[in-house]
N, C-alpha and C. Protein backbone atom coordinates (compact mmCIF):
# COMPACT_ATOMS: atom_id res chain seq x y z
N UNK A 1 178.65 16.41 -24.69
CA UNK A 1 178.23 17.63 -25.39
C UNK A 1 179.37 18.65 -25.37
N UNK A 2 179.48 18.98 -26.80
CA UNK A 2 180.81 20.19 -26.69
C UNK A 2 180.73 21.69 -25.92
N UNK A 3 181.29 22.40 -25.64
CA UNK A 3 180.88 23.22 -24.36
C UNK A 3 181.74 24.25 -25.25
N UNK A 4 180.91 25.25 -25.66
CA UNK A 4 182.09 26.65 -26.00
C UNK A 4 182.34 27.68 -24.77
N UNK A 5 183.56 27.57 -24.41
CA UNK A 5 184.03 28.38 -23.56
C UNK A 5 184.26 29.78 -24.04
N UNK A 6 184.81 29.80 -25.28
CA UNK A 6 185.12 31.47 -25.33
C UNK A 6 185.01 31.49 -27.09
N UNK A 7 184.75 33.03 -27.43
CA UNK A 7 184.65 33.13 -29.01
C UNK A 7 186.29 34.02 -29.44
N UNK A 8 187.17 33.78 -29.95
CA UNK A 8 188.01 34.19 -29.94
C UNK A 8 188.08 35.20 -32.06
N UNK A 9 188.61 36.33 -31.51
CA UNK A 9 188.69 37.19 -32.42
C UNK A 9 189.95 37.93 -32.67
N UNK A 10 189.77 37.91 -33.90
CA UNK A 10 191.38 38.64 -34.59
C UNK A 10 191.03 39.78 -34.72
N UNK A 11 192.44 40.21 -34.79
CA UNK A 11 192.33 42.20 -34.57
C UNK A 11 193.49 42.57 -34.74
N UNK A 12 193.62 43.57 -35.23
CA UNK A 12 194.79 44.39 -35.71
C UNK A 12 195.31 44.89 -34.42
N UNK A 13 194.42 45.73 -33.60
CA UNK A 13 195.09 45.72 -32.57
C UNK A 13 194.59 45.24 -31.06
N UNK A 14 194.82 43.92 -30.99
CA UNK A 14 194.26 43.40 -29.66
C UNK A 14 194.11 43.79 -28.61
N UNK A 15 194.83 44.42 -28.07
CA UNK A 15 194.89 45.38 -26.79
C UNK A 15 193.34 46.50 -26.89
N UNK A 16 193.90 46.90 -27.85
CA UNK A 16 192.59 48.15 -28.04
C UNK A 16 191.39 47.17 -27.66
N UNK A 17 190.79 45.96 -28.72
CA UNK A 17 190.16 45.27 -28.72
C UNK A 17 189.33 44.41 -27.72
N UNK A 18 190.59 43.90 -26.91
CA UNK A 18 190.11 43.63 -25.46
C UNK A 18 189.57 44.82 -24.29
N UNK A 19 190.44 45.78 -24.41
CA UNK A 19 189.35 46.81 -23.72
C UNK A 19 188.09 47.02 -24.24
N UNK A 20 187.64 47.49 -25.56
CA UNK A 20 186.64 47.68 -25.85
C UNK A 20 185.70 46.79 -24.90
N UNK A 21 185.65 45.52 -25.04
CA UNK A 21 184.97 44.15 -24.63
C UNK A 21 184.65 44.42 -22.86
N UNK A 22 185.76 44.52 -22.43
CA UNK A 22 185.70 44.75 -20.85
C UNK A 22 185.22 46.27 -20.64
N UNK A 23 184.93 47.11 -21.55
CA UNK A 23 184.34 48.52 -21.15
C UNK A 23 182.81 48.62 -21.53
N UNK A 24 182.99 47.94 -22.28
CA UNK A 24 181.61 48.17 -23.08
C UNK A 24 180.42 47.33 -22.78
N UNK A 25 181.14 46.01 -22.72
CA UNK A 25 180.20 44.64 -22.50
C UNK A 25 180.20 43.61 -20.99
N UNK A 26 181.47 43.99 -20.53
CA UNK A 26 182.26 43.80 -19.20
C UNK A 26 182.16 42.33 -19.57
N UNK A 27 182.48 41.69 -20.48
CA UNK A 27 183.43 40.58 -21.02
C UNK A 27 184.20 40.24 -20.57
N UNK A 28 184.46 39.16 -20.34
CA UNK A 28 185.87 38.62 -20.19
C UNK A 28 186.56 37.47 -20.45
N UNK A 29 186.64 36.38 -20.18
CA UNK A 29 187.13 35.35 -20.73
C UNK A 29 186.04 34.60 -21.79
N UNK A 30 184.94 35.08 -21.98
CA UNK A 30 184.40 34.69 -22.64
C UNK A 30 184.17 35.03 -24.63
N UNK A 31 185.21 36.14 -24.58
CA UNK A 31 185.61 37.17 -25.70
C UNK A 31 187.18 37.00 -25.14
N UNK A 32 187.52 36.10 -25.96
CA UNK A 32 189.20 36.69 -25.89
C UNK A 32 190.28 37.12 -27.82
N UNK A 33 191.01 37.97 -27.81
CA UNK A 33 191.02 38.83 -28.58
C UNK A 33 192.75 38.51 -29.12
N UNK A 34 193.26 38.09 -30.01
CA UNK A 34 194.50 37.65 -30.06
C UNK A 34 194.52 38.55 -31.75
N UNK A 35 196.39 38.92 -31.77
CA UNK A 35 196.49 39.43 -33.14
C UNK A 35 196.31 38.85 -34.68
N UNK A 36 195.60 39.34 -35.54
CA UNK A 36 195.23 38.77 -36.89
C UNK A 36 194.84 39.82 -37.75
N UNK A 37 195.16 39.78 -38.85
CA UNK A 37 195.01 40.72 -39.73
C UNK A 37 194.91 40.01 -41.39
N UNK A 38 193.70 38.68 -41.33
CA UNK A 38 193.93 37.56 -42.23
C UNK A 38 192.78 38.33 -43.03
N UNK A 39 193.04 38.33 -44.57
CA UNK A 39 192.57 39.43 -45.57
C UNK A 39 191.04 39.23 -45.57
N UNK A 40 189.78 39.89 -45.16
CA UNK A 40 188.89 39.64 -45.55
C UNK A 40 187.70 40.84 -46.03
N UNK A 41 186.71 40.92 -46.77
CA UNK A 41 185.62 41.97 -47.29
C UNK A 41 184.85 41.73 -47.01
N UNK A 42 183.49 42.48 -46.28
CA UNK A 42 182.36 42.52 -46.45
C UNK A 42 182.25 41.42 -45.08
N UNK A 43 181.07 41.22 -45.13
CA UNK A 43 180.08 40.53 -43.96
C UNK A 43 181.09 39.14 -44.17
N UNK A 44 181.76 39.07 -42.28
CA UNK A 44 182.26 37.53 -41.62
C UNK A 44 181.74 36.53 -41.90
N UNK A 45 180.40 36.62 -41.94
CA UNK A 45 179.80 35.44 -41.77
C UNK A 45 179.40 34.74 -40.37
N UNK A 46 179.31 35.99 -39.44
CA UNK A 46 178.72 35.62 -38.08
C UNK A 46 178.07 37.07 -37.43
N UNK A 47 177.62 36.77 -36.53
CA UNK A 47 177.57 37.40 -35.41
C UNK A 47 176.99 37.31 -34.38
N UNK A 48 177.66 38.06 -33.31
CA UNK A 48 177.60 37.71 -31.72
C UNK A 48 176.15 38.64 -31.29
N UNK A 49 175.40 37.94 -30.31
CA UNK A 49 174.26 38.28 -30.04
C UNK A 49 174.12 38.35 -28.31
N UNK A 50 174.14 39.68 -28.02
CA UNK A 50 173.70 39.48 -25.89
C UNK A 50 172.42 40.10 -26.18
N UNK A 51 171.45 38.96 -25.00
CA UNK A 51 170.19 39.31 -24.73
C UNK A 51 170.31 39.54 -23.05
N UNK A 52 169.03 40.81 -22.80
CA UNK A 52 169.02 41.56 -21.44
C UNK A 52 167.49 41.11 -21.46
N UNK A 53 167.33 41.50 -20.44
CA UNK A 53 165.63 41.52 -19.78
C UNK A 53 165.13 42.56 -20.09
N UNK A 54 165.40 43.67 -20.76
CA UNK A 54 164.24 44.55 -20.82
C UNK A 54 165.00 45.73 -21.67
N UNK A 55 164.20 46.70 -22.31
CA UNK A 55 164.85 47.41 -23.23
C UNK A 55 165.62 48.05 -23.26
N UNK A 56 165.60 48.78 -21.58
CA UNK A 56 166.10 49.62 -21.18
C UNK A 56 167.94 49.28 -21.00
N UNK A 57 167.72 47.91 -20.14
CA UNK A 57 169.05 47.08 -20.65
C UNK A 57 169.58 47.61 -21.56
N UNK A 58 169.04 47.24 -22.60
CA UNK A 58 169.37 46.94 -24.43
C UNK A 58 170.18 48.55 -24.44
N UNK A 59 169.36 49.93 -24.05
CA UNK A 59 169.54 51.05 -24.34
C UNK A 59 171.04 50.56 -23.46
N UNK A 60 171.38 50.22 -22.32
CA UNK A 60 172.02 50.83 -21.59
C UNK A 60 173.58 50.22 -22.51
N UNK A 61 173.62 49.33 -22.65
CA UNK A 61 174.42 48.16 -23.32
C UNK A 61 174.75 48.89 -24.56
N UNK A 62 173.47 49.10 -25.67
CA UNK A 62 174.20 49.54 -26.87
C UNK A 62 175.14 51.31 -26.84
N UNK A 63 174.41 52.03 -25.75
CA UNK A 63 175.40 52.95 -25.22
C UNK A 63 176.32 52.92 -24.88
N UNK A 64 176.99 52.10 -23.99
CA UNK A 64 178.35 51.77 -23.56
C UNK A 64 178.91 51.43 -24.56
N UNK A 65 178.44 50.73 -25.75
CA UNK A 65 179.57 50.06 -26.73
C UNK A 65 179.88 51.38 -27.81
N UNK A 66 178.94 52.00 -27.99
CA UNK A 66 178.98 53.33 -28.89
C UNK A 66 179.81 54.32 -27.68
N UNK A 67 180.01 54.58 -26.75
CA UNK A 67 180.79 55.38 -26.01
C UNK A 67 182.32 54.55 -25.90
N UNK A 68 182.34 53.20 -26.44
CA UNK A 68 183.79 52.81 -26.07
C UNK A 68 184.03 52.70 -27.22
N UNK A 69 183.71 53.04 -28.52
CA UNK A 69 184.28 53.22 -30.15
C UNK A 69 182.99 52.63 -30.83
N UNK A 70 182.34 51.42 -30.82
CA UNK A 70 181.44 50.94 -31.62
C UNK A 70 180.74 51.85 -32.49
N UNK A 71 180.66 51.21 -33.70
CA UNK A 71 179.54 52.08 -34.94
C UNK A 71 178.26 51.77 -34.71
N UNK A 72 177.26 52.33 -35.37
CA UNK A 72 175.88 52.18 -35.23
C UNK A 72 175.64 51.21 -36.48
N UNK A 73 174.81 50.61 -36.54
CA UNK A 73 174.45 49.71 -37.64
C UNK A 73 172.87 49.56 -37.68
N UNK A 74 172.09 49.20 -36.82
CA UNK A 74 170.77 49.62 -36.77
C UNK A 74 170.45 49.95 -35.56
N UNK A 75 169.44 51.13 -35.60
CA UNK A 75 169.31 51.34 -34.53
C UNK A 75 168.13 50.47 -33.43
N UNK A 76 169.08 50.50 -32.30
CA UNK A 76 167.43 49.91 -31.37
C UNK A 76 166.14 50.05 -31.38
N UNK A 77 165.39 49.32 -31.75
CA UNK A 77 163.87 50.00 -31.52
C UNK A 77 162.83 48.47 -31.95
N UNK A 78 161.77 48.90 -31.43
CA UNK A 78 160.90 47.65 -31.70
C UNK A 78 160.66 46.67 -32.51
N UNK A 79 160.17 45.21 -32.48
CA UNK A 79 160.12 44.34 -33.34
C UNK A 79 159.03 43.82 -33.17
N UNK A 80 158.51 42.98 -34.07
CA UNK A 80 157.30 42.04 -34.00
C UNK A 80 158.32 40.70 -32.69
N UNK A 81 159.56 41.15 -32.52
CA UNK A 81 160.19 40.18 -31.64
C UNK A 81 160.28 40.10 -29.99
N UNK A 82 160.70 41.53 -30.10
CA UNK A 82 161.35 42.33 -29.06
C UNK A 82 161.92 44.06 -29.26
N UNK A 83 162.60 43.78 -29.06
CA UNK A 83 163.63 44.96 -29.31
C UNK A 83 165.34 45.08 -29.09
N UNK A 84 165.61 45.58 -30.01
CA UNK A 84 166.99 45.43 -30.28
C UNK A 84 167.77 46.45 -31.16
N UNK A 85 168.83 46.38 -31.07
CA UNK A 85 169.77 47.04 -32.29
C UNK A 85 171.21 46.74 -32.49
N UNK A 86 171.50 46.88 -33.36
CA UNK A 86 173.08 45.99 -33.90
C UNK A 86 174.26 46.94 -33.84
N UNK A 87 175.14 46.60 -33.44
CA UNK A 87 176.80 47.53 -33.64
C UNK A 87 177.77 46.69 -34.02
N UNK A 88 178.70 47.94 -34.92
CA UNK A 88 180.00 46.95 -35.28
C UNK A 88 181.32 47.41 -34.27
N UNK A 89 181.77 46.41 -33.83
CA UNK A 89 182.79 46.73 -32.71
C UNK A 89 184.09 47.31 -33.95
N UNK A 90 184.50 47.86 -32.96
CA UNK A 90 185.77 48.60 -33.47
C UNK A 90 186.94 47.54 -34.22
N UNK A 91 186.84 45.86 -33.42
CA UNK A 91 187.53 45.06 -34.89
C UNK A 91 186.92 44.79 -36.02
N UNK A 92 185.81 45.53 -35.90
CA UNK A 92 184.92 44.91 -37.42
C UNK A 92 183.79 43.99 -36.84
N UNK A 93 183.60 43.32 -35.47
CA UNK A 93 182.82 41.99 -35.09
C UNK A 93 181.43 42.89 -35.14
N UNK A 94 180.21 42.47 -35.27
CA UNK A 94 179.30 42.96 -35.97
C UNK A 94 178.09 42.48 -34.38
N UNK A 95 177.57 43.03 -33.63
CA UNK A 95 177.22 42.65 -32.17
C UNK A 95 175.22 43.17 -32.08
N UNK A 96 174.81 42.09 -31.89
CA UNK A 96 173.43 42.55 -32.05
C UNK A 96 172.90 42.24 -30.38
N UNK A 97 172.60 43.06 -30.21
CA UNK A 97 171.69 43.38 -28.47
C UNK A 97 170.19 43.48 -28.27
N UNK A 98 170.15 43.01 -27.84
CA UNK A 98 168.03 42.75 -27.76
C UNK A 98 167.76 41.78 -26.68
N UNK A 99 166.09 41.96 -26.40
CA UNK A 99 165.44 41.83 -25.59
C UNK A 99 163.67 41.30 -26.22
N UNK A 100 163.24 40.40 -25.72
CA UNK A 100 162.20 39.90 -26.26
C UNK A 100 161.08 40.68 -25.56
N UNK A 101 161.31 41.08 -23.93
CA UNK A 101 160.39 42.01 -23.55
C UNK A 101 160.08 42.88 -24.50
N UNK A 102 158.89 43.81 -24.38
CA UNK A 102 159.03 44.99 -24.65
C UNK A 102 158.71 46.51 -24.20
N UNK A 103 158.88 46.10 -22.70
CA UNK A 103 158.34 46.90 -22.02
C UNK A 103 159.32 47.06 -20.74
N UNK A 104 159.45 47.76 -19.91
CA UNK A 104 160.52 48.09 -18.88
C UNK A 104 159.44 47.83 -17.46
N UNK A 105 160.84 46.58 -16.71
CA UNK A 105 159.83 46.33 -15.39
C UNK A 105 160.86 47.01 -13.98
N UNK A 106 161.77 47.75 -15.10
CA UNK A 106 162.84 48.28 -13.52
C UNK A 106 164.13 49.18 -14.00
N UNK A 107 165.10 49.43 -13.33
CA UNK A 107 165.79 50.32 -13.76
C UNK A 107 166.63 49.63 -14.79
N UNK A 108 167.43 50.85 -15.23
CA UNK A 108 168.22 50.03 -16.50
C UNK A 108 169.52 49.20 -15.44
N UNK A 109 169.87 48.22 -16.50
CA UNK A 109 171.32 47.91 -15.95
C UNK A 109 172.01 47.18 -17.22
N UNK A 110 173.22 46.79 -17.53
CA UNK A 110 174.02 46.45 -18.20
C UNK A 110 174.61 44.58 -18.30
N UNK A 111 173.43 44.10 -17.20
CA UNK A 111 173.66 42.54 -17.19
C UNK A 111 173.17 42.14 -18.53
N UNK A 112 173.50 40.97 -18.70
CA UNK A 112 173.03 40.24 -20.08
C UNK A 112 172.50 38.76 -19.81
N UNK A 113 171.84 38.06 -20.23
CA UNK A 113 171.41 36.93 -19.83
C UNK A 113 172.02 35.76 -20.26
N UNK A 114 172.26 36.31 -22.16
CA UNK A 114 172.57 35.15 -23.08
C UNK A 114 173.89 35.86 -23.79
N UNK A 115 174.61 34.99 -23.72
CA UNK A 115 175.83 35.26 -25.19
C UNK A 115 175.40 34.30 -26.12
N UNK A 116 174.98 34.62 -27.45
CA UNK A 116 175.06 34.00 -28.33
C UNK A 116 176.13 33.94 -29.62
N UNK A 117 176.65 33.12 -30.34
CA UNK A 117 177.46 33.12 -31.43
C UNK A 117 176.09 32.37 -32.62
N UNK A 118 175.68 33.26 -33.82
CA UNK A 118 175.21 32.74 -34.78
C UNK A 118 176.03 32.60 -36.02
N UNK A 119 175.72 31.30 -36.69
CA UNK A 119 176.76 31.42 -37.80
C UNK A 119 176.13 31.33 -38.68
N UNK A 120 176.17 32.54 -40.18
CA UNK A 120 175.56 32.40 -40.58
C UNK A 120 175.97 31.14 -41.66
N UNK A 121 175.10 30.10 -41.94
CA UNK A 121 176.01 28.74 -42.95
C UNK A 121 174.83 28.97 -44.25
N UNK A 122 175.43 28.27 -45.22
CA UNK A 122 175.15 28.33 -46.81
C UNK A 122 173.81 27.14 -46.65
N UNK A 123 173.82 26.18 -46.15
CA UNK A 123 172.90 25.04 -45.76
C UNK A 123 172.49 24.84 -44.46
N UNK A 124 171.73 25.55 -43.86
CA UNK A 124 171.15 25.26 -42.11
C UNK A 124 171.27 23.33 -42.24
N UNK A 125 170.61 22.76 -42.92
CA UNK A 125 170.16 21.36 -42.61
C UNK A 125 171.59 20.37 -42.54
N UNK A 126 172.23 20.66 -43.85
CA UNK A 126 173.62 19.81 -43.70
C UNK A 126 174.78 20.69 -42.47
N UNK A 127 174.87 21.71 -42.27
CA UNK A 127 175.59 21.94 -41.39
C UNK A 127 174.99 21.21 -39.52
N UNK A 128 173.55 21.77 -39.57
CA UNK A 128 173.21 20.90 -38.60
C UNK A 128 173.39 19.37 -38.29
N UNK A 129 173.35 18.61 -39.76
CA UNK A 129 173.91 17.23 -39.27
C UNK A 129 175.20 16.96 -39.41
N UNK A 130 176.22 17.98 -39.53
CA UNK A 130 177.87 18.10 -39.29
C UNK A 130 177.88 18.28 -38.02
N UNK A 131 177.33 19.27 -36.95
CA UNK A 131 177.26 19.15 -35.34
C UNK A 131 176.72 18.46 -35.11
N UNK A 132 175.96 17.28 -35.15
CA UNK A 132 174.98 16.65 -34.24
C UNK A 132 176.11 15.29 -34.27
N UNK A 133 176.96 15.53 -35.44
CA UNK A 133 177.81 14.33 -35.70
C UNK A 133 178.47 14.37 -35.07
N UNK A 134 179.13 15.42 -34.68
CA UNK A 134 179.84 15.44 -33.27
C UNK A 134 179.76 15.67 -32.18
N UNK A 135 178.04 15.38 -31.96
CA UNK A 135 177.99 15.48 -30.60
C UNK A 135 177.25 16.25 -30.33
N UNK A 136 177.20 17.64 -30.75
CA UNK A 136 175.72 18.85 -30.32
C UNK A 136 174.36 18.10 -30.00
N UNK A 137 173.69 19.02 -29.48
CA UNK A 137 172.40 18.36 -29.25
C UNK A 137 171.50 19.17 -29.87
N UNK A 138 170.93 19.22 -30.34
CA UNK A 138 169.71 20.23 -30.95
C UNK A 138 168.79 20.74 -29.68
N UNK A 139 169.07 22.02 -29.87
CA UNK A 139 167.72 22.34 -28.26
C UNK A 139 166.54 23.24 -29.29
N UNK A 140 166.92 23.70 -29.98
CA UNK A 140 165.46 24.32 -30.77
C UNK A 140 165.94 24.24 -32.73
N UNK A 141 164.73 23.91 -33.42
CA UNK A 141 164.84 24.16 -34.50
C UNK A 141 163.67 24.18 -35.22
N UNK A 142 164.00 24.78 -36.44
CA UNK A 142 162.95 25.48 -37.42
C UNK A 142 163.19 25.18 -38.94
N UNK A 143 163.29 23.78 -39.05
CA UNK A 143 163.54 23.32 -40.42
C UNK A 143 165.03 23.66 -41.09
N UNK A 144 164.93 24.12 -42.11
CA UNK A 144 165.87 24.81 -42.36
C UNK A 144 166.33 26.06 -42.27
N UNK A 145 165.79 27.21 -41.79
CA UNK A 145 166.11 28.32 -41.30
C UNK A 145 166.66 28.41 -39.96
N UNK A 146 166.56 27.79 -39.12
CA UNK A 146 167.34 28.21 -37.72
C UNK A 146 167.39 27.02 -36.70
N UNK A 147 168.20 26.79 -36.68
CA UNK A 147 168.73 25.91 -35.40
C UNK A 147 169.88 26.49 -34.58
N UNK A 148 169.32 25.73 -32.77
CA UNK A 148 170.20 26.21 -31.69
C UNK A 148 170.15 25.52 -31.08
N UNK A 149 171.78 24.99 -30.90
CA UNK A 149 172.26 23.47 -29.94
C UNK A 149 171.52 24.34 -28.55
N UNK A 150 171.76 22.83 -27.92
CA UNK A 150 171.99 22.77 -26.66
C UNK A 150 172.87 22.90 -25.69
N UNK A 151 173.33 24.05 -24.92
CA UNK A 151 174.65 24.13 -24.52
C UNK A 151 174.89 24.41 -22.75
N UNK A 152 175.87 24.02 -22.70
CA UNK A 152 175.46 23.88 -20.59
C UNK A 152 175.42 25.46 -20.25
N UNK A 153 175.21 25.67 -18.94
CA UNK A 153 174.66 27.23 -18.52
C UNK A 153 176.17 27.87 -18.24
N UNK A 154 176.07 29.29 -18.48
CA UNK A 154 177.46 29.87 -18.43
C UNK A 154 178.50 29.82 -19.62
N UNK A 155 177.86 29.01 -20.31
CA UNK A 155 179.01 28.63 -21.47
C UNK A 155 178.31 29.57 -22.95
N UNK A 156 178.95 29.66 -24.13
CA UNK A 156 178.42 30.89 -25.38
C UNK A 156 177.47 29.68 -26.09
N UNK A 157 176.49 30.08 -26.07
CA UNK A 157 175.51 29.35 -26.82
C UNK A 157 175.61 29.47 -28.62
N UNK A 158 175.44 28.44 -29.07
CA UNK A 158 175.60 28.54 -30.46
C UNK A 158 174.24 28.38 -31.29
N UNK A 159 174.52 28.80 -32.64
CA UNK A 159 173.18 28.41 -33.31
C UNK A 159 173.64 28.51 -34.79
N UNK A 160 172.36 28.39 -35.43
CA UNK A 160 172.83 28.42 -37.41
C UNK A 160 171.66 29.35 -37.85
N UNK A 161 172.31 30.00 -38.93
CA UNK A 161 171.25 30.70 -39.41
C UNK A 161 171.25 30.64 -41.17
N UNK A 162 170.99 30.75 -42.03
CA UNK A 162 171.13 31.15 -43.49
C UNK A 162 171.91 32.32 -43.40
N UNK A 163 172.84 32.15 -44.09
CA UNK A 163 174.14 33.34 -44.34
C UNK A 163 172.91 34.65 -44.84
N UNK A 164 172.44 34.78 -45.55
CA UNK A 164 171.34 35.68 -46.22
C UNK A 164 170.81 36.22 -44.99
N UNK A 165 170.21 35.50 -44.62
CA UNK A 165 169.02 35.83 -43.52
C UNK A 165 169.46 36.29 -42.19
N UNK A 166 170.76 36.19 -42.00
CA UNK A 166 171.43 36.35 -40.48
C UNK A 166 172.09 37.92 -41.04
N UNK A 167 172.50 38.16 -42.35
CA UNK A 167 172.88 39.39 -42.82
C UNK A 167 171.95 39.97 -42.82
N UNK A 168 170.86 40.02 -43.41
CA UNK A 168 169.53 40.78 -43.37
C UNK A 168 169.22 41.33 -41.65
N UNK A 169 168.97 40.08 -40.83
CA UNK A 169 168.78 40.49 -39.55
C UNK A 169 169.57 41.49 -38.71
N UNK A 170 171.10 41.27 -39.48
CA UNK A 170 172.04 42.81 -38.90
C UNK A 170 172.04 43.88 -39.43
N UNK A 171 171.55 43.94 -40.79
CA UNK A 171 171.45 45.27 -41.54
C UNK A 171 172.55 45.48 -42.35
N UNK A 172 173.50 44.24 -42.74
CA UNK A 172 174.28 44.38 -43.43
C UNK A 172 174.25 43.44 -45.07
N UNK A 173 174.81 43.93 -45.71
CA UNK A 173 174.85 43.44 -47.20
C UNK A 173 175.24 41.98 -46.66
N UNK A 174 175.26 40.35 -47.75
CA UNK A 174 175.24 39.22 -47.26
C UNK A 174 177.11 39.11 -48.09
N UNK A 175 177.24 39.43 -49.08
CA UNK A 175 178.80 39.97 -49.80
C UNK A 175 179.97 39.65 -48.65
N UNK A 176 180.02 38.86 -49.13
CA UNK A 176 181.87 38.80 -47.82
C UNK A 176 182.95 37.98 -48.70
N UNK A 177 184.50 37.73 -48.48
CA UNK A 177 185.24 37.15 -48.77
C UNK A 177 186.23 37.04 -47.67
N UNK A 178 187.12 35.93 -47.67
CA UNK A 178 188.54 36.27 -46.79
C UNK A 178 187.73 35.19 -45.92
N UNK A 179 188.86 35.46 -44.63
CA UNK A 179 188.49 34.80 -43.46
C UNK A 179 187.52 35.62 -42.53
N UNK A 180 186.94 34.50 -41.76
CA UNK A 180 185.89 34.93 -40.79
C UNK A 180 186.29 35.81 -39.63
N UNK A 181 187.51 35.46 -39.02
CA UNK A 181 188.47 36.64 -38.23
C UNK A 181 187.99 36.01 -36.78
N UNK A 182 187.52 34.44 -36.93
CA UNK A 182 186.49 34.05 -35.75
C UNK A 182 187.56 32.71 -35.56
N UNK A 183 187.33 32.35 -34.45
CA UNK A 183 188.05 31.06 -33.82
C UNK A 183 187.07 30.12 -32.28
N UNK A 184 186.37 29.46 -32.64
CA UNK A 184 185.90 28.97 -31.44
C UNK A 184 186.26 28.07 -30.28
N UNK A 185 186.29 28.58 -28.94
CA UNK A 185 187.67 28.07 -28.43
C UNK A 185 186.21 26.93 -27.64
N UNK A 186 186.79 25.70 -27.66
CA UNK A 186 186.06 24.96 -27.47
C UNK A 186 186.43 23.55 -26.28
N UNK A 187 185.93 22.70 -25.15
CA UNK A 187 186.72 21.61 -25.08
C UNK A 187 186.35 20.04 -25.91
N UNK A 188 187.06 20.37 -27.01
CA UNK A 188 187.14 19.43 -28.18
C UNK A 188 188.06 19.65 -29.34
N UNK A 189 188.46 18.68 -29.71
CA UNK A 189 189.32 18.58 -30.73
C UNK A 189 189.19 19.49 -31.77
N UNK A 190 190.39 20.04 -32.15
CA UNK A 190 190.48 21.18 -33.25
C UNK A 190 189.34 20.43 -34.36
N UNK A 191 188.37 21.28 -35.41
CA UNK A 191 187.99 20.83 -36.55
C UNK A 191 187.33 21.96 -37.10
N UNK A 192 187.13 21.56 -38.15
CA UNK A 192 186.47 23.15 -39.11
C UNK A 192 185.27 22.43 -40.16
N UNK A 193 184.56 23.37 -39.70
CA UNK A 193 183.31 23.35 -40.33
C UNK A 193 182.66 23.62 -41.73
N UNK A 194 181.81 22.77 -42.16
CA UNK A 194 181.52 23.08 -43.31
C UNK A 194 181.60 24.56 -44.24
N UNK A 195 181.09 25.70 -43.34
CA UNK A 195 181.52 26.54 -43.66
C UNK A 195 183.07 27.39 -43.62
N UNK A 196 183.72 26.86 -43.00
CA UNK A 196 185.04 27.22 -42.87
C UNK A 196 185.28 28.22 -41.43
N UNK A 197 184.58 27.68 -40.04
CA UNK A 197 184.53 28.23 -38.91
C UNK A 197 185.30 27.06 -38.44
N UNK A 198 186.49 27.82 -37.89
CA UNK A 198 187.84 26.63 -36.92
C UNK A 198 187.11 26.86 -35.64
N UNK A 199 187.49 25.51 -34.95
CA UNK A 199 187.36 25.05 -33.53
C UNK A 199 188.69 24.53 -33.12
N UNK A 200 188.88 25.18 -31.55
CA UNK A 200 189.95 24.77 -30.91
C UNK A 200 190.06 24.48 -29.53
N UNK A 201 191.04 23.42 -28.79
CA UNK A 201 190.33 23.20 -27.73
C UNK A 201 190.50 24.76 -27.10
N UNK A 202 190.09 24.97 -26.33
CA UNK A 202 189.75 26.57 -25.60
C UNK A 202 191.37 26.07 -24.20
N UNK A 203 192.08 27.02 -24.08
CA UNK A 203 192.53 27.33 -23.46
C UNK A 203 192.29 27.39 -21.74
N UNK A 204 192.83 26.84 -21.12
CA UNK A 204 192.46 26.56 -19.81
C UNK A 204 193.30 27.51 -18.58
């Protein structure tokens, strides 16, 4: 089973970039941040998802990232899900924070449970049988709207979403061009995905 070690992101200015990550999210090798400035518009075509235990979390988390530069994009507040709200980091990476609780069982704190990477793809079903071909395991799915491998503990969990529907869920237009500005550092052989998301072995 392929194991994503880290989500790697381009940035104009990396330095800035990597702090953000370690101030905001207390990230670290799991977000690593290298220079790129490869032409792109409108919605990547991903985004990164941390889930906390409780809302208060969520509050504490999407504060820190808005006090270390992040924009607002939607704000936190209840769902038929949980609760959550989305920010765009200062390289443009588009970061959604939530919690399925919805109720507070303790003080706030800034841990996270889950890193997720969703991508949003043009075909959930054929992209899903492009990973399984190499190996993913399917741990949950929902026809064609959403699937999420199986991935060992500690490592960035992946999933698929409808490009449409994963834009909708951040509050952003679905309109993009260029490159994704995304690199998944992985231990497995470089390859790129139907949608045009590179994999590389991850750096040791």
């Amino acid at each position: 089973m392929a194991s994503i070690n880290s989500v790697i992101l381009e940035a104009a200015d990396p330095d800035a970039a990597d702090r953000f990550y370690r101030t905001a999210f207390g990230l670290d090798s799991r977000v690593r941040v290298r220079a790129g400035e490869s032409p792109t518009t409108g919605f990547r075509g991903f985004t990164l998802s941390l889930t906390a235990s409780q809302p208060a979390d969520v509050d504490a988390l999407v504060g820190a990232a808005l006090d270390a530069g992040a924009t607002p994009v939607k704000p936190a507040k209840k769902s038929f899900w949980g609760y959550g709200g989305v920010v765009r980091a200062p390289d443009g990476a588009l970061w959604k924070i939530a919690t399925a609780a919805k109720k507070n069982t303790g003080p706030a704190t800034r841990r996270t449970d889950r890193f997720v990477l969703l991508l949003g793809v043009e075909d959930v079903l054929a992209t899903k049988q492009f990973y399984t071909g190499r190996g993913l395991v399917v741990g949950k799915s929902f026809g064609r709207k959403y699937v999420e491998f199986a991935t060992p503990p500690n490592s960035v969990k992946l999933a698929l979403y409808g490009r449409r529907a994963l834009a909708k869920d951040a509050g952003v237009d679905p309109d993009g061009t260029g490159s994704h500005r995304l690199v998944i550092g992985a231990d497995a052989e470089p390859f790129t995905d139907p949608d045009g998301f590179a994999w590389e072995r991850a750096a040791q």
